[in-house]
N, C-alpha and C. Protein backbone atom coordinates (compact mmCIF):
# COMPACT_ATOMS: atom_id res chain seq x y z
N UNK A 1 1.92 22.61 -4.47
CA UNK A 1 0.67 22.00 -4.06
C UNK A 1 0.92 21.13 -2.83
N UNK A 2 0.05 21.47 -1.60
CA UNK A 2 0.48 20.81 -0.78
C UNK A 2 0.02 19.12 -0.57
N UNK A 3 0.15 17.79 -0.24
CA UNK A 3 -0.27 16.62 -0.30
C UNK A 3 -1.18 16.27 0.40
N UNK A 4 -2.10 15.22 -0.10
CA UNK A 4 -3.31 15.01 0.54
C UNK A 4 -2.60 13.66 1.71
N UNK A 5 -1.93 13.43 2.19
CA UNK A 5 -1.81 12.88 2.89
C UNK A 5 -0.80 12.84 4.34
N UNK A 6 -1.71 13.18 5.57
CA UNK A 6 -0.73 13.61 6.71
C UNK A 6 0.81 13.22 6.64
N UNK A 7 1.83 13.95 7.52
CA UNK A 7 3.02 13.76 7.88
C UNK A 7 2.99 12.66 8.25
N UNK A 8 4.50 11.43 7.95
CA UNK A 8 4.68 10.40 8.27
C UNK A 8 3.94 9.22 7.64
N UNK A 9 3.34 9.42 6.74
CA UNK A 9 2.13 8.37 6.18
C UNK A 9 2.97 8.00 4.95
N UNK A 10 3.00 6.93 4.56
CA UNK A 10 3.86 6.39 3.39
C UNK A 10 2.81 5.60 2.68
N UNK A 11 1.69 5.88 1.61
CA UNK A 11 0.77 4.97 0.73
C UNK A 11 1.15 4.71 -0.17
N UNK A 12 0.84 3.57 -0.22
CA UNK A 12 1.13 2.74 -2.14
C UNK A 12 -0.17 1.40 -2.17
N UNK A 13 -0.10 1.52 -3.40
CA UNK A 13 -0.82 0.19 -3.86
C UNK A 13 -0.37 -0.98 -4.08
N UNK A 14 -1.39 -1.63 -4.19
CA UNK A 14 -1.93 -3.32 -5.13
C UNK A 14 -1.40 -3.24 -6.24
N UNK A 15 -0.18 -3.94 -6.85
CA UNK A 15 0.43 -3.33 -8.02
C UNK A 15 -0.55 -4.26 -9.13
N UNK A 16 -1.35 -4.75 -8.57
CA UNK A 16 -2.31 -5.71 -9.50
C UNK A 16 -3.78 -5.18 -10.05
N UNK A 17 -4.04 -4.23 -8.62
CA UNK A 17 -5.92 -3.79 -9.06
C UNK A 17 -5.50 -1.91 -8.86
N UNK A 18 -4.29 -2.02 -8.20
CA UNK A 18 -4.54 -0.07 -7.80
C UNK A 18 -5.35 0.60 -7.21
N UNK A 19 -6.19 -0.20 -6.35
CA UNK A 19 -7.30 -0.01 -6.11
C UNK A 19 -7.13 -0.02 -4.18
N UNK A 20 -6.27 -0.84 -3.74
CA UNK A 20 -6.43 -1.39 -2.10
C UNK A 20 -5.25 -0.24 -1.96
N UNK A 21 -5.02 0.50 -0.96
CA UNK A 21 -4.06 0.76 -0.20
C UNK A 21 -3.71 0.72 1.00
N UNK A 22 -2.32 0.61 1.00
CA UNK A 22 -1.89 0.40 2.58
C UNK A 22 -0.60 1.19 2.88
N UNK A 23 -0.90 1.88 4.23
CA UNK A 23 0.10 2.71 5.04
C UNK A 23 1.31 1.90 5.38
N UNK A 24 2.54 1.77 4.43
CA UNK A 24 3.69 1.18 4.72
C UNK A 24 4.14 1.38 6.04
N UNK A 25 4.23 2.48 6.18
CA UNK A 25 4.80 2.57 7.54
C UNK A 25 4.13 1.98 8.83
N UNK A 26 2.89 1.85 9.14
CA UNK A 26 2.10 0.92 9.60
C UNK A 26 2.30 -0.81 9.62
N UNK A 27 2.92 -1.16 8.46
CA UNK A 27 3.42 -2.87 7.95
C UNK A 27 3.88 -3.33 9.02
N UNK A 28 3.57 -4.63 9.61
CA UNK A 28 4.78 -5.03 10.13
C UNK A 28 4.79 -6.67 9.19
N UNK A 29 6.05 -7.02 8.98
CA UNK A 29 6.16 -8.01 8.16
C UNK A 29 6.50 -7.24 6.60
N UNK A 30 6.58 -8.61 5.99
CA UNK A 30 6.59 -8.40 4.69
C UNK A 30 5.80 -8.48 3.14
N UNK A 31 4.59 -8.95 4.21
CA UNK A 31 3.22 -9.22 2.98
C UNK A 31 2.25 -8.39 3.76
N UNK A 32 1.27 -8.10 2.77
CA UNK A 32 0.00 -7.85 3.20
C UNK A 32 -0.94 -8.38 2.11
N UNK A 33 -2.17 -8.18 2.59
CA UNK A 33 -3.42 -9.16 1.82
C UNK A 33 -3.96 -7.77 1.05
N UNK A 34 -4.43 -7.91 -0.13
CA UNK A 34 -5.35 -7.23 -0.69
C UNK A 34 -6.77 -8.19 -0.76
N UNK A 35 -7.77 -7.31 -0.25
CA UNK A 35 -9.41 -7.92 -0.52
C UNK A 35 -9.71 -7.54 -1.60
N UNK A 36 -8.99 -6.75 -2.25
CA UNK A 36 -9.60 -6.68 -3.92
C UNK A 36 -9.22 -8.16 -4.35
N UNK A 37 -8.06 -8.20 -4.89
CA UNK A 37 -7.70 -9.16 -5.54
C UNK A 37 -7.62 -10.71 -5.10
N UNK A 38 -7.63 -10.80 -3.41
CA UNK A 38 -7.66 -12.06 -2.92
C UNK A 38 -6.58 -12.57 -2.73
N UNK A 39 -5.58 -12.19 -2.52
CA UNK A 39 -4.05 -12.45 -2.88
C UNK A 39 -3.02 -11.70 -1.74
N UNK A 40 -2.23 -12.69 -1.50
CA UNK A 40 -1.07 -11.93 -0.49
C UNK A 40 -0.04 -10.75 -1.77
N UNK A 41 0.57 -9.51 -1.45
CA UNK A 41 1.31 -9.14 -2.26
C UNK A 41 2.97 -8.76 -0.96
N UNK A 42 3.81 -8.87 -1.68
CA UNK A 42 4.95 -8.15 -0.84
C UNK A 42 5.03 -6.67 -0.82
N UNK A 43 5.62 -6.11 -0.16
CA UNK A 43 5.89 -4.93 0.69
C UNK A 43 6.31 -4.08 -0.70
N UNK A 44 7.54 -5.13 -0.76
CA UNK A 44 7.90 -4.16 -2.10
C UNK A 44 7.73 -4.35 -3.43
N UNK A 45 6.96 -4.74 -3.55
CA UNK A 45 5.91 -5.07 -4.86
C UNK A 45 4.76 -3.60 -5.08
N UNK A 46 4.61 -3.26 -3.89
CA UNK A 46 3.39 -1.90 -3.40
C UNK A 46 4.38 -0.99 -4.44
N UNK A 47 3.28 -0.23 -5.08
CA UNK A 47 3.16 0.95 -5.61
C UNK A 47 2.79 1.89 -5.25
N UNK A 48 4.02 3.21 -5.18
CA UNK A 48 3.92 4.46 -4.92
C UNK A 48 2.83 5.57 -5.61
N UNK A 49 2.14 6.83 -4.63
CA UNK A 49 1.11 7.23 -5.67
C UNK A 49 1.91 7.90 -6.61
């Protein structure tokens, strides 16, 4: 089955709502904000799909 998501794209979640995602590879730094939850989370805290 091939993946729903282009070459080079690395997504994971909000390990809190599962709900926000963000293109790791895009990151720069080591936090990002989720607007679900209201909350800074770390990089590697993100959940893989």
């Amino acid at each position: 089955m091939a993946e729903d998501t282009p070459a080079g794209r690395d997504i994971r979640f909000c390990p809190y709502c599962f709900q926000q995602q963000f293109d790791v590879s895009r990151i720069q730094g080591d936090r990002v904000y989720c607007e679900i939850c209201g909350i800074d989370v770390e990089v590697a805290e993100l959940v893989k799909q």
